[in-house]
PDB file of N, CA and C in Angstrom:
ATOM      1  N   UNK A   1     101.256 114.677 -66.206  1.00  0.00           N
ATOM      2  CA  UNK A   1     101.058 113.355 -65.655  1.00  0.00           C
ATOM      3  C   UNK A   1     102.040 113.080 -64.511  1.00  0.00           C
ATOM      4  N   UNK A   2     103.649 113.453 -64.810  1.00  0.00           N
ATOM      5  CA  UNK A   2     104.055 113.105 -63.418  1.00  0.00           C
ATOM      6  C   UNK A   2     103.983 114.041 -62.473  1.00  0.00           C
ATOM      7  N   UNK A   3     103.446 115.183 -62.808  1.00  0.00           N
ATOM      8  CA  UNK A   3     103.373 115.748 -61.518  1.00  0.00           C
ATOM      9  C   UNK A   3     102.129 115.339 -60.764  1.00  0.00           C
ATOM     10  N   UNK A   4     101.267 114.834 -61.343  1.00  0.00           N
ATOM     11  CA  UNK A   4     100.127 114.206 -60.471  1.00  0.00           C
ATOM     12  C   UNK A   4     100.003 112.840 -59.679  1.00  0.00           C
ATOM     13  N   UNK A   5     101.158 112.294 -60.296  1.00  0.00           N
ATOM     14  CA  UNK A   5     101.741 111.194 -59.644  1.00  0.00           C
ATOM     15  C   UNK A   5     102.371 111.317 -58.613  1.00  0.00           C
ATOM     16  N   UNK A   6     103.637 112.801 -58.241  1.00  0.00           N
ATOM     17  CA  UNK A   6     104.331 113.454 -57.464  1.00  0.00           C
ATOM     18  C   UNK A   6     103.481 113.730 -56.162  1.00  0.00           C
ATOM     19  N   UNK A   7     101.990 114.693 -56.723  1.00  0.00           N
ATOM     20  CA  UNK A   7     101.150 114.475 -55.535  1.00  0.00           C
ATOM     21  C   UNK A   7     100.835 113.711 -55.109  1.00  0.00           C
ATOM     22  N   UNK A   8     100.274 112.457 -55.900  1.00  0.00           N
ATOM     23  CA  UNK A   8     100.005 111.362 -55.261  1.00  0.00           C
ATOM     24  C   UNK A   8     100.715 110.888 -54.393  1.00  0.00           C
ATOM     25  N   UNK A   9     101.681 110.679 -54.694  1.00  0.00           N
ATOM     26  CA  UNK A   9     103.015 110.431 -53.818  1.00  0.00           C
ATOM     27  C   UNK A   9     103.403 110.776 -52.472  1.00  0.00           C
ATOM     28  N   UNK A  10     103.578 112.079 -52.806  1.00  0.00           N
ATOM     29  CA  UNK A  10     103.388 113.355 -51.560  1.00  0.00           C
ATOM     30  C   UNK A  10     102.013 112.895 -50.401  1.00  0.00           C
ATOM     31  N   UNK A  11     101.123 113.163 -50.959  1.00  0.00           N
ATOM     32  CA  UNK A  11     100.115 112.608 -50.480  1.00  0.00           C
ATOM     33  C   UNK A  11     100.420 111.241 -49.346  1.00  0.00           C
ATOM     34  N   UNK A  12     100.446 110.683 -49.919  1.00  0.00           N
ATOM     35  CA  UNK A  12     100.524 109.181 -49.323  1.00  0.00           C
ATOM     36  C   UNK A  12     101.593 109.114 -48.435  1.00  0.00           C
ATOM     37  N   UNK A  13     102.706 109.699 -48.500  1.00  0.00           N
ATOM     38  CA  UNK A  13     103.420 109.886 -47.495  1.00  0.00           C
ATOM     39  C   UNK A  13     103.022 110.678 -46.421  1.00  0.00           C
ATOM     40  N   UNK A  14     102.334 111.878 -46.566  1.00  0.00           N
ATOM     41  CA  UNK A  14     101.886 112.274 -45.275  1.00  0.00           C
ATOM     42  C   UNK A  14     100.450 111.630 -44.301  1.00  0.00           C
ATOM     43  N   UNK A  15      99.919 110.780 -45.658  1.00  0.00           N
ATOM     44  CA  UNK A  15      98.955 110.445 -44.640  1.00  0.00           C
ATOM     45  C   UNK A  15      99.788 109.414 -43.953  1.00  0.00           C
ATOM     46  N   UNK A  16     100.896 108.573 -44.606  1.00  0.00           N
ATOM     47  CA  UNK A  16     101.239 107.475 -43.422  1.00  0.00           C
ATOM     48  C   UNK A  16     102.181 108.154 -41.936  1.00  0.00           C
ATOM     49  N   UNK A  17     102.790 109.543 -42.199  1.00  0.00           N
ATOM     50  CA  UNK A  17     103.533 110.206 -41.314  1.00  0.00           C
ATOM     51  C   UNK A  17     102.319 110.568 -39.759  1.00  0.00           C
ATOM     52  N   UNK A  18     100.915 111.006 -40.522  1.00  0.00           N
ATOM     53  CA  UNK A  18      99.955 111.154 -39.345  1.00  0.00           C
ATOM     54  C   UNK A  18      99.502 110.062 -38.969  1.00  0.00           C
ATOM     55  N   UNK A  19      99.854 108.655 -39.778  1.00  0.00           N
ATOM     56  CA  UNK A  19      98.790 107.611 -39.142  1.00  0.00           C
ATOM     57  C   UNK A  19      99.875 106.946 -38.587  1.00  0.00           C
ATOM     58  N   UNK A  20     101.298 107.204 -38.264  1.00  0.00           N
ATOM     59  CA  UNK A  20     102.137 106.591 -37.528  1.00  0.00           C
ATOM     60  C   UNK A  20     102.420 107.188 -36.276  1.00  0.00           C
ATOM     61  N   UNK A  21     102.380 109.140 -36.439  1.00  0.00           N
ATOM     62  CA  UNK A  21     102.218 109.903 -35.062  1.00  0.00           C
ATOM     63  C   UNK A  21     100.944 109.672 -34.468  1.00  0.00           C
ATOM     64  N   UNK A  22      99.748 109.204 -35.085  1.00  0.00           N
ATOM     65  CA  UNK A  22      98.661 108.939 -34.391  1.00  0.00           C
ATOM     66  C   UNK A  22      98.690 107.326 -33.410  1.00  0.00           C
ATOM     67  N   UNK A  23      99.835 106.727 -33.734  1.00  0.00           N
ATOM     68  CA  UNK A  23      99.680 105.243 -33.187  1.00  0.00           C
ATOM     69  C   UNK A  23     101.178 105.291 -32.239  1.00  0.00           C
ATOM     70  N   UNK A  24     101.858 106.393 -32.173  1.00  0.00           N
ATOM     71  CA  UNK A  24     102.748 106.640 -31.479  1.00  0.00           C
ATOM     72  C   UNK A  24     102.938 106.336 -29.938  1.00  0.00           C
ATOM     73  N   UNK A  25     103.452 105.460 -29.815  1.00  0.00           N
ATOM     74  CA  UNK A  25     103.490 104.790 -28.043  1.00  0.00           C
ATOM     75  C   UNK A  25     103.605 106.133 -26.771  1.00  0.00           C
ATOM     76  N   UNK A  26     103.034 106.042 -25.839  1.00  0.00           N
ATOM     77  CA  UNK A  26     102.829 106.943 -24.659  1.00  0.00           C
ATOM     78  C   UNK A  26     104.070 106.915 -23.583  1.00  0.00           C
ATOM     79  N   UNK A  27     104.657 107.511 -23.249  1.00  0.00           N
ATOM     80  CA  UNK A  27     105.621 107.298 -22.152  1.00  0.00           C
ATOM     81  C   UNK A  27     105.244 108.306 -21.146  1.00  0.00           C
ATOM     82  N   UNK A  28     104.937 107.782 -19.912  1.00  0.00           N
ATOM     83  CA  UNK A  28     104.824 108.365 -18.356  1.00  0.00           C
ATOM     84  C   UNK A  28     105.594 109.095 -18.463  1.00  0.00           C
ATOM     85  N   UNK A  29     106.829 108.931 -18.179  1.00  0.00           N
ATOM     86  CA  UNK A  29     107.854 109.966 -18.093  1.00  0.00           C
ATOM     87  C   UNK A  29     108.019 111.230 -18.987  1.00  0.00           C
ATOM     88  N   UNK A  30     107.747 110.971 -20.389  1.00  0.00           N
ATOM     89  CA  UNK A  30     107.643 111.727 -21.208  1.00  0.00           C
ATOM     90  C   UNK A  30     106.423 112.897 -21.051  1.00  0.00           C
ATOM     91  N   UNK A  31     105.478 112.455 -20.960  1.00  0.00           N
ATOM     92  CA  UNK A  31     104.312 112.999 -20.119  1.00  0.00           C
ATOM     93  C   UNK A  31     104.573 114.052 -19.016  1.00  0.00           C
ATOM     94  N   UNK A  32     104.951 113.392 -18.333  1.00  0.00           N
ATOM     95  CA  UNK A  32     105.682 114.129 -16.789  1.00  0.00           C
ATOM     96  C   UNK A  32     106.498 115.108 -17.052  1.00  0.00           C
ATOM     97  N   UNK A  33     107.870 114.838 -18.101  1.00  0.00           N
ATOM     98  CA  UNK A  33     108.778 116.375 -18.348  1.00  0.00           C
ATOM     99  C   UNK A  33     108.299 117.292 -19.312  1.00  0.00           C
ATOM    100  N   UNK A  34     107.124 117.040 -20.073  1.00  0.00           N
ATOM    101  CA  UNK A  34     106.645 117.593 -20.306  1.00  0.00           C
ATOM    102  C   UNK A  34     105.422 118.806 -19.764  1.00  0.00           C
ATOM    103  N   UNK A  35     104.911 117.951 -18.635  1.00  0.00           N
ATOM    104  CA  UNK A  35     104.228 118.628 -17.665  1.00  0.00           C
ATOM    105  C   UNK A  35     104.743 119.969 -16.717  1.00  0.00           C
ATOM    106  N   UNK A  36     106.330 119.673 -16.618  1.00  0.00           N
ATOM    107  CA  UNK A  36     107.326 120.518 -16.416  1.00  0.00           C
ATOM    108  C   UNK A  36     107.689 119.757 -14.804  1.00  0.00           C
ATOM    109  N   UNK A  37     107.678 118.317 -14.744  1.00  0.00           N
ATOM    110  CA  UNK A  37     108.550 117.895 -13.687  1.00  0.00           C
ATOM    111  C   UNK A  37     109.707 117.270 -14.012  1.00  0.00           C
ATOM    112  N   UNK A  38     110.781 117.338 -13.001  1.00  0.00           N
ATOM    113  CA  UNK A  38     112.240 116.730 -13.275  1.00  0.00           C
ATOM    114  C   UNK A  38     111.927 114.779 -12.704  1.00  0.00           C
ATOM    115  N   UNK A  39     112.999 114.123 -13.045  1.00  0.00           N
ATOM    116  CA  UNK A  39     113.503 113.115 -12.430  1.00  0.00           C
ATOM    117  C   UNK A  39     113.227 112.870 -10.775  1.00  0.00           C
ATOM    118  N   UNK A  40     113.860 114.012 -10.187  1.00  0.00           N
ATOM    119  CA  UNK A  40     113.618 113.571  -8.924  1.00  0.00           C
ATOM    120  C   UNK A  40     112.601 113.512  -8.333  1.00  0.00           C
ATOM    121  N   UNK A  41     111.512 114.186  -8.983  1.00  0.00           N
ATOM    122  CA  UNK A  41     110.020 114.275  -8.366  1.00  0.00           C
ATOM    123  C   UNK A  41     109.516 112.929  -8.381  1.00  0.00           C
ATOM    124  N   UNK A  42     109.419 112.031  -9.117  1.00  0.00           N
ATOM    125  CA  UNK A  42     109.199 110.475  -9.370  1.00  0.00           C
ATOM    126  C   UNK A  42     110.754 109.986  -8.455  1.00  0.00           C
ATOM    127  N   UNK A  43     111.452 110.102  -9.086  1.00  0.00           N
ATOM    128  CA  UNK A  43     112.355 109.023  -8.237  1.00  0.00           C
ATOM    129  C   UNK A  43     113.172 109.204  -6.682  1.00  0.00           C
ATOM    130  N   UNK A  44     113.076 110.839  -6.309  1.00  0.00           N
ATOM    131  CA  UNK A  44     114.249 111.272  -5.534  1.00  0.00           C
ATOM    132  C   UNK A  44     115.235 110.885  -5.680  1.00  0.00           C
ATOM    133  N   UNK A  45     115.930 110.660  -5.314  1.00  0.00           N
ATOM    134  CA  UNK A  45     117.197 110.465  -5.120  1.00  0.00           C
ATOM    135  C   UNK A  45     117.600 109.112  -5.356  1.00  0.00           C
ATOM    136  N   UNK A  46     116.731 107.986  -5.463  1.00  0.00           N
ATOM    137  CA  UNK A  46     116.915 106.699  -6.135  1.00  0.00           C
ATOM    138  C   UNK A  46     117.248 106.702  -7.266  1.00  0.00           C
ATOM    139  N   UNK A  47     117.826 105.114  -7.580  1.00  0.00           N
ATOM    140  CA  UNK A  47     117.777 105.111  -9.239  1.00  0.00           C
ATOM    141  C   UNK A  47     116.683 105.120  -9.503  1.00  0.00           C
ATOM    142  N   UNK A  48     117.085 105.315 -11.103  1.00  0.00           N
ATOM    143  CA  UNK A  48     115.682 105.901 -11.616  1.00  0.00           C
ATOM    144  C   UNK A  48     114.524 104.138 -11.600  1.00  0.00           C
ATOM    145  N   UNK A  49     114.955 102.667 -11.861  1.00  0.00           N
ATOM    146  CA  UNK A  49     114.453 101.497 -11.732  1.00  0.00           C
ATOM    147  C   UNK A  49     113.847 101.405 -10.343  1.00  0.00           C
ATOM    148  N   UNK A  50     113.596 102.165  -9.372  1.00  0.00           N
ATOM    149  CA  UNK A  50     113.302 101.670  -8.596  1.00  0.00           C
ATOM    150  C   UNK A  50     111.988 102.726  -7.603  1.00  0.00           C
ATOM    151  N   UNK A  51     111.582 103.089  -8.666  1.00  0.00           N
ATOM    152  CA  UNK A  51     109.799 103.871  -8.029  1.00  0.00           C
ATOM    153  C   UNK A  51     108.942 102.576  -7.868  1.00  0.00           C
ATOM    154  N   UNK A  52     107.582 102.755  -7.411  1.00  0.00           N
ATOM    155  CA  UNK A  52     106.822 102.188  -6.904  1.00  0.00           C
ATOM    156  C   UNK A  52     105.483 103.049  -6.910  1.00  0.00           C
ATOM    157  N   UNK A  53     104.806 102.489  -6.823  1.00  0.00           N
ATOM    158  CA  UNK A  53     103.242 103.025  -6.475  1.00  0.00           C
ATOM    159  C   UNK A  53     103.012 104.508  -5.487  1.00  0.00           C
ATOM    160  N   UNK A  54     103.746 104.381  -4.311  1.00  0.00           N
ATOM    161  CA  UNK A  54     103.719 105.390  -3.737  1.00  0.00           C
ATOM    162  C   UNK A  54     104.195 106.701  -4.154  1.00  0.00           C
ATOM    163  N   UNK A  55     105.096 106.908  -5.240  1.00  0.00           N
ATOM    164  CA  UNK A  55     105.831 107.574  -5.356  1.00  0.00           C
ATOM    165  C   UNK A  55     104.582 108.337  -6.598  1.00  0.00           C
ATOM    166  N   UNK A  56     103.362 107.193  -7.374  1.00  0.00           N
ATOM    167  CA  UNK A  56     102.211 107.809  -8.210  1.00  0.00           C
ATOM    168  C   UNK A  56     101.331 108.788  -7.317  1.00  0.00           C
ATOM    169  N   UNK A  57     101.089 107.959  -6.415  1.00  0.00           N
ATOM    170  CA  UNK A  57     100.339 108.712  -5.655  1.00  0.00           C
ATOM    171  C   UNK A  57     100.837 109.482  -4.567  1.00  0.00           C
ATOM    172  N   UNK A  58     101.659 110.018  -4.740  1.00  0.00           N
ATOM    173  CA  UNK A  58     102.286 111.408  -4.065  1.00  0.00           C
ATOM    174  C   UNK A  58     101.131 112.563  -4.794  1.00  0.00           C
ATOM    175  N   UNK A  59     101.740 112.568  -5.892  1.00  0.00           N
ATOM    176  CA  UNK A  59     100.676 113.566  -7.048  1.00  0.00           C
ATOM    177  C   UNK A  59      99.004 113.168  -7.460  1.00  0.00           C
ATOM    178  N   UNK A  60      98.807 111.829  -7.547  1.00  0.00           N
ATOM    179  CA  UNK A  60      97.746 111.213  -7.700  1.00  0.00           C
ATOM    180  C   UNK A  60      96.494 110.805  -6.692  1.00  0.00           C
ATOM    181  N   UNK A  61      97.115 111.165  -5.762  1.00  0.00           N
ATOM    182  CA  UNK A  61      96.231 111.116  -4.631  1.00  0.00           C
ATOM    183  C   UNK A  61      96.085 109.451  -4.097  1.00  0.00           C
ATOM    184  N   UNK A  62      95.043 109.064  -4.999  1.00  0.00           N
ATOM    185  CA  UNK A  62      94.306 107.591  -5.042  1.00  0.00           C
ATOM    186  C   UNK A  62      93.955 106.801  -6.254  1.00  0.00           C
ATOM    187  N   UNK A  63      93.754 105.647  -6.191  1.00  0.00           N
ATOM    188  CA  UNK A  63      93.320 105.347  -7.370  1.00  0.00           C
ATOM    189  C   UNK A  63      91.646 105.601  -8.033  1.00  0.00           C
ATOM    190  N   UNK A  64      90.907 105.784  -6.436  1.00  0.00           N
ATOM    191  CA  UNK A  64      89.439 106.247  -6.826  1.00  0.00           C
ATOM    192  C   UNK A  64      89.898 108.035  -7.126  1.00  0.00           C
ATOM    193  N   UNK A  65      90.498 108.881  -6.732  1.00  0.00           N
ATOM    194  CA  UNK A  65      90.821 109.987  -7.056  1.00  0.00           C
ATOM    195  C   UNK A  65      91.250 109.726  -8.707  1.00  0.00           C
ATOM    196  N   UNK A  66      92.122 109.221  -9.335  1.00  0.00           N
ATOM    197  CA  UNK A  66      92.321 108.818 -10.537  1.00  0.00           C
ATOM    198  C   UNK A  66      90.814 108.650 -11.478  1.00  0.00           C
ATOM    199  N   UNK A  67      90.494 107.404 -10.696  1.00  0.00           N
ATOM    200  CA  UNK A  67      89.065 106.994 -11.732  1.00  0.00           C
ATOM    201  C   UNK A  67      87.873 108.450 -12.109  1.00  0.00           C
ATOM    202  N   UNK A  68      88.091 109.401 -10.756  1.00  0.00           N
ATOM    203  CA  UNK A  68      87.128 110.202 -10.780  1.00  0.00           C
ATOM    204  C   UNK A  68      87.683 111.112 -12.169  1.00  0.00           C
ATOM    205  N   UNK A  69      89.230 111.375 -12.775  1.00  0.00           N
ATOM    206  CA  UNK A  69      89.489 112.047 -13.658  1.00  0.00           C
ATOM    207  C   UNK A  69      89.216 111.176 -14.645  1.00  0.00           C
ATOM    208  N   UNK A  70      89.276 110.188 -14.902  1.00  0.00           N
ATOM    209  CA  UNK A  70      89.178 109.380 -16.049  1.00  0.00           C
ATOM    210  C   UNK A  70      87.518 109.052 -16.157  1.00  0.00           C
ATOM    211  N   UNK A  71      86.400 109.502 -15.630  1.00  0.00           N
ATOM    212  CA  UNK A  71      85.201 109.359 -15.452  1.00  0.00           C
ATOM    213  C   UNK A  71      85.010 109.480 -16.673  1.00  0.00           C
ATOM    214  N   UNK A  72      85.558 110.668 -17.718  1.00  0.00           N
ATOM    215  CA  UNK A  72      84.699 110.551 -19.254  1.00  0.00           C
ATOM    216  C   UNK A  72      85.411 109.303 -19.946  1.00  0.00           C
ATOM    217  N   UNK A  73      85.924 108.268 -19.412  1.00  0.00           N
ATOM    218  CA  UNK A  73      86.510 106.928 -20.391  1.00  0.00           C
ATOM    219  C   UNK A  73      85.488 105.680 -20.589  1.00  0.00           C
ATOM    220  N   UNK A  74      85.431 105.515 -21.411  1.00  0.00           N
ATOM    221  CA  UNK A  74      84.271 104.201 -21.800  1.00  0.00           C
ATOM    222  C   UNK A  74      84.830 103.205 -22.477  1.00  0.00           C
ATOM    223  N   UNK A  75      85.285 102.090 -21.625  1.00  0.00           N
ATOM    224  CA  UNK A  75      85.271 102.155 -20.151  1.00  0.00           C
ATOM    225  C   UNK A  75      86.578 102.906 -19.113  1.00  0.00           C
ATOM    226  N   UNK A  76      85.973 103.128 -18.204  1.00  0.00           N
ATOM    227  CA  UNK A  76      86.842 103.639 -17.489  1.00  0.00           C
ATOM    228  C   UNK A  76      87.999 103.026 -17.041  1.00  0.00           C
ATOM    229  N   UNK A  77      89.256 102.601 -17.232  1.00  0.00           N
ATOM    230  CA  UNK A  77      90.575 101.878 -16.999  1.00  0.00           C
ATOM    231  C   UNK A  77      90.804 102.022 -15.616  1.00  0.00           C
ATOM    232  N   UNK A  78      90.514 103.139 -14.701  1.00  0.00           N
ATOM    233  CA  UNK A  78      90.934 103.106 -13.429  1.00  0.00           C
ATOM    234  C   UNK A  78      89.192 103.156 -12.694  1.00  0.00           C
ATOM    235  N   UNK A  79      88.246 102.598 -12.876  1.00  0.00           N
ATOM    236  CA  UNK A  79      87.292 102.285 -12.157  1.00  0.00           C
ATOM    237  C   UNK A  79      86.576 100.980 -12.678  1.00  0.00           C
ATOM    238  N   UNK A  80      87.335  99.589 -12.538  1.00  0.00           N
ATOM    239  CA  UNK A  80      86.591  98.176 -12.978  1.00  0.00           C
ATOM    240  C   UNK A  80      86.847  97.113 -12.068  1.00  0.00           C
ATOM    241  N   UNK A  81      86.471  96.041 -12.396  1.00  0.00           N
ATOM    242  CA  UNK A  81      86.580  94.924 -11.416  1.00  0.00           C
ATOM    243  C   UNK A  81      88.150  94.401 -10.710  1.00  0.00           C
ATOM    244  N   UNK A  82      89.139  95.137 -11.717  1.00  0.00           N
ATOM    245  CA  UNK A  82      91.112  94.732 -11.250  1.00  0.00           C
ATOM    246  C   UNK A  82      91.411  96.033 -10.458  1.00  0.00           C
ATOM    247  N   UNK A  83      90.129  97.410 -10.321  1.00  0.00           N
ATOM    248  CA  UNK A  83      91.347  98.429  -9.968  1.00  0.00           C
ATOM    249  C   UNK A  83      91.742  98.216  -8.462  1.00  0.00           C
ATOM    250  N   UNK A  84      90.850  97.062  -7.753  1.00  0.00           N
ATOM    251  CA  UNK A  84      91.642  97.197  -5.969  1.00  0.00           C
ATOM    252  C   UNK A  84      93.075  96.278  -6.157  1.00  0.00           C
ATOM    253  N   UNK A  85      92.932  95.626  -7.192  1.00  0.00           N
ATOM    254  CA  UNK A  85      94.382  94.740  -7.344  1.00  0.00           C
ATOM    255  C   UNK A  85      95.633  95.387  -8.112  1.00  0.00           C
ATOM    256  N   UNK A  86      95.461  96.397  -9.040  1.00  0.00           N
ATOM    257  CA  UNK A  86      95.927  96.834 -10.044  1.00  0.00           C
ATOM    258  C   UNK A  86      97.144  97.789  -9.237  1.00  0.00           C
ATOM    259  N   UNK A  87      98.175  97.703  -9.608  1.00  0.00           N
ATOM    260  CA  UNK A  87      99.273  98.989  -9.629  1.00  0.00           C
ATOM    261  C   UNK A  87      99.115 100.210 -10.535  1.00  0.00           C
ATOM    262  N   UNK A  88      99.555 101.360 -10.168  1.00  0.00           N
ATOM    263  CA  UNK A  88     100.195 101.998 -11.462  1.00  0.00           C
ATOM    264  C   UNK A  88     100.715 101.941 -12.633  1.00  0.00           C
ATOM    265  N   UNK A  89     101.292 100.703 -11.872  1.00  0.00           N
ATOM    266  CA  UNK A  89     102.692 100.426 -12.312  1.00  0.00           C
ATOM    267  C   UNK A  89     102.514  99.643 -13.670  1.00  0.00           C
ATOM    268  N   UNK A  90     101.358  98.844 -13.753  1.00  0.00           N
ATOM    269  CA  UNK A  90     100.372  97.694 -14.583  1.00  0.00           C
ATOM    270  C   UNK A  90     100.585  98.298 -15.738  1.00  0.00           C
ATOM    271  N   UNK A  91     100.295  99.047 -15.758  1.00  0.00           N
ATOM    272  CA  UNK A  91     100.184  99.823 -17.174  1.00  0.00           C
ATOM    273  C   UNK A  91     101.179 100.868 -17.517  1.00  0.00           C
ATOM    274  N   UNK A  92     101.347 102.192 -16.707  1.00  0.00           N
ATOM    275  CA  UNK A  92     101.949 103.457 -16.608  1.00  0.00           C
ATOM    276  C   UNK A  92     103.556 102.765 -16.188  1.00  0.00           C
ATOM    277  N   UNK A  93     104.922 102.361 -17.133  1.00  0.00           N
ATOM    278  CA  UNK A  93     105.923 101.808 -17.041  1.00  0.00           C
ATOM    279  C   UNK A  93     107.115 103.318 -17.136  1.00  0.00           C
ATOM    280  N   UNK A  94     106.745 104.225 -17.151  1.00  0.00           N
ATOM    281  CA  UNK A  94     107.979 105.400 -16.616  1.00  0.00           C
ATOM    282  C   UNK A  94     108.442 105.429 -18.611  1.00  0.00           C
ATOM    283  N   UNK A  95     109.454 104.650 -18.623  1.00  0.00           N
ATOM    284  CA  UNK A  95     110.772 104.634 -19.678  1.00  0.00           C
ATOM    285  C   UNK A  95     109.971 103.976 -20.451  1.00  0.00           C
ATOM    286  N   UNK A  96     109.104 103.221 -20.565  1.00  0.00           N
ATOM    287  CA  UNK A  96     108.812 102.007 -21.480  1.00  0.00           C
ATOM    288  C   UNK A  96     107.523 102.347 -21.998  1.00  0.00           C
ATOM    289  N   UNK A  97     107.232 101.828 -22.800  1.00  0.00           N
ATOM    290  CA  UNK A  97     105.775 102.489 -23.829  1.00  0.00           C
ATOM    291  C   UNK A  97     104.844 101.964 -22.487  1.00  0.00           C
ATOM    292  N   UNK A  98     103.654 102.681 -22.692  1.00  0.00           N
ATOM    293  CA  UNK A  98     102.933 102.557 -21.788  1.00  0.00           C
ATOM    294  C   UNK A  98     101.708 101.113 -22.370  1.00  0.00           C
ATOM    295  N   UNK A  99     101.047 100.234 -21.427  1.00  0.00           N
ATOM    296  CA  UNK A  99     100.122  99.977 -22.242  1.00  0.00           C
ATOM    297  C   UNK A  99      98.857  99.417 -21.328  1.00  0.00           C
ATOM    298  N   UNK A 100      97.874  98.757 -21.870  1.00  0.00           N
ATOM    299  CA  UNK A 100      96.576  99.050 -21.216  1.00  0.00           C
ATOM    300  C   UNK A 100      96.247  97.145 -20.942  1.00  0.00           C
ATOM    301  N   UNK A 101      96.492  97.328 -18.928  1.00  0.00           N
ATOM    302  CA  UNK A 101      96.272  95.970 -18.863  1.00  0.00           C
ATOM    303  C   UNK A 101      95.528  95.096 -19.236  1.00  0.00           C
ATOM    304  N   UNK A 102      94.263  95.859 -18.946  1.00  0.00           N
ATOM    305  CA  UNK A 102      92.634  95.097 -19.304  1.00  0.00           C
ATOM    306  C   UNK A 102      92.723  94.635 -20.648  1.00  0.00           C
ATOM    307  N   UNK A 103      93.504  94.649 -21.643  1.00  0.00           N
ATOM    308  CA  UNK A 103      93.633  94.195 -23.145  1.00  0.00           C
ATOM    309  C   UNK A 103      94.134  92.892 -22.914  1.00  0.00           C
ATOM    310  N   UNK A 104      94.853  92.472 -21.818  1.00  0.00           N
ATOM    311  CA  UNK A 104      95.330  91.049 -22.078  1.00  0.00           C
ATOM    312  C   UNK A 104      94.021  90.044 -21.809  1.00  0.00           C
ATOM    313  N   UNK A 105      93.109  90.618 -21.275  1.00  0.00           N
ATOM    314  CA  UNK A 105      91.647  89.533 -21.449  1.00  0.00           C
ATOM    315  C   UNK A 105      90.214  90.323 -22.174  1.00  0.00           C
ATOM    316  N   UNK A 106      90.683  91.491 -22.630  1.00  0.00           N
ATOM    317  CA  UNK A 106      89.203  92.171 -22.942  1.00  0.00           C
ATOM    318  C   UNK A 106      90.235  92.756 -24.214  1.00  0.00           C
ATOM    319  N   UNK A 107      90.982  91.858 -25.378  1.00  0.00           N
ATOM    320  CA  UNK A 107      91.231  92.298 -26.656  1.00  0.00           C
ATOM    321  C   UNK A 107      90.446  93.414 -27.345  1.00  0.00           C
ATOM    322  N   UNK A 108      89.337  93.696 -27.003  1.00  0.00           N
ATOM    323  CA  UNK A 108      88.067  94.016 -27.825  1.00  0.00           C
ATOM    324  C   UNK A 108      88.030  95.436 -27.518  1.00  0.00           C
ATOM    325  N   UNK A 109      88.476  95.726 -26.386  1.00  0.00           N
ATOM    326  CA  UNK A 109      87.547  97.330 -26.026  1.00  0.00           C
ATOM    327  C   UNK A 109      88.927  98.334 -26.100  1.00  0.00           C
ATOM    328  N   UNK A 110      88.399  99.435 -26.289  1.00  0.00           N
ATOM    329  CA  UNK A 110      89.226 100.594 -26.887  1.00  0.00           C
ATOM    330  C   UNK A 110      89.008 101.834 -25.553  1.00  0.00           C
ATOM    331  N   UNK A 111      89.691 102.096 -24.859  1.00  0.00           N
ATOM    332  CA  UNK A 111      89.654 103.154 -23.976  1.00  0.00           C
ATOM    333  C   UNK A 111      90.177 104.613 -24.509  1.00  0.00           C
ATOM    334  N   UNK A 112      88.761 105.195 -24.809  1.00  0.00           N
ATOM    335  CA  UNK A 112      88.622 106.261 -25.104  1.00  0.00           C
ATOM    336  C   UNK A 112      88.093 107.254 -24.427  1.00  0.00           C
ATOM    337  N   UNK A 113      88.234 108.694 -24.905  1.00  0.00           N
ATOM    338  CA  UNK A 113      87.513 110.047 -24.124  1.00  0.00           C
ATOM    339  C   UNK A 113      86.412 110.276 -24.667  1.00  0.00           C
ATOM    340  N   UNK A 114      84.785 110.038 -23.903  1.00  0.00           N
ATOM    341  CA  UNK A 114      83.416 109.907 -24.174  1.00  0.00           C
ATOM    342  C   UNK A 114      83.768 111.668 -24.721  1.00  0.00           C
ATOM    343  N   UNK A 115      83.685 111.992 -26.263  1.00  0.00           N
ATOM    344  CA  UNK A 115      83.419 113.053 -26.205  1.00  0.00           C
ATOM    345  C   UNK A 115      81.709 113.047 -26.800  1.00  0.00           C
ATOM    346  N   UNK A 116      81.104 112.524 -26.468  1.00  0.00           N
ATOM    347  CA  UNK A 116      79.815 112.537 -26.925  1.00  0.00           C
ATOM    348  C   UNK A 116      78.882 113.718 -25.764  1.00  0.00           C
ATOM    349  N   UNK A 117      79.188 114.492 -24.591  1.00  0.00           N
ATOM    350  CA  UNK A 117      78.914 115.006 -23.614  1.00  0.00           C
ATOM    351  C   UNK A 117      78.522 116.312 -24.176  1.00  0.00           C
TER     352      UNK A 117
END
């Protein structure tokens, strides 16, 4: 009996260990040194607080260049009615969890990868 409790136990701890790495916040930057770029590629020689948009699209091209990679997203985050107003910056914060602007008026929708293709 207690060892089936033990599993149980066991159990339940790992499912909450995957359902907490599954809800795990995104960091740009983290992303990026992982990709195998340094600091200075985003910032040069600035502090690191002080990139800007241009410095995305060095590597990123555009933001319609963007939308065209994000084409399998439903909906697509970088092709909607805010992306001629929208920064990088809106969402993609470097150091800081990343998060998804369109949620502060569209609570509802979930930007995901259409793997239905």
């Amino acid at each position: 009996m207690a060892c089936k409790k033990i599993t149980t136990l066991v159990a339940a701890v790992l499912m909450l260990c995957v359902a907490a790495l599954a809800e795990a916040p995104v960091f740009t930057a983290d992303k990026h040194k992982a990709a195998g770029f340094k600091c200075e590629d985003c910032h040069g020689t600035a502090p690191k607080d002080s990139i800007d948009q241009t410095a995305c699209l060095k590597c990123h091209e555009s933001m319609k260049a963007v939308a065209k990679r994000t084409a399998d997203m439903d909906p697509n985050p970088h092709d909607n009615h805010m992306s001629d107003q929208a920064s990088c910056l809106d969402c993609h914060h470097g150091h800081r969890a990343n998060e998804v602007m369109c949620s502060q008026c569209h609570q509802d929708k979930k930007f995901e990868r259409n793997t239905k293709k």
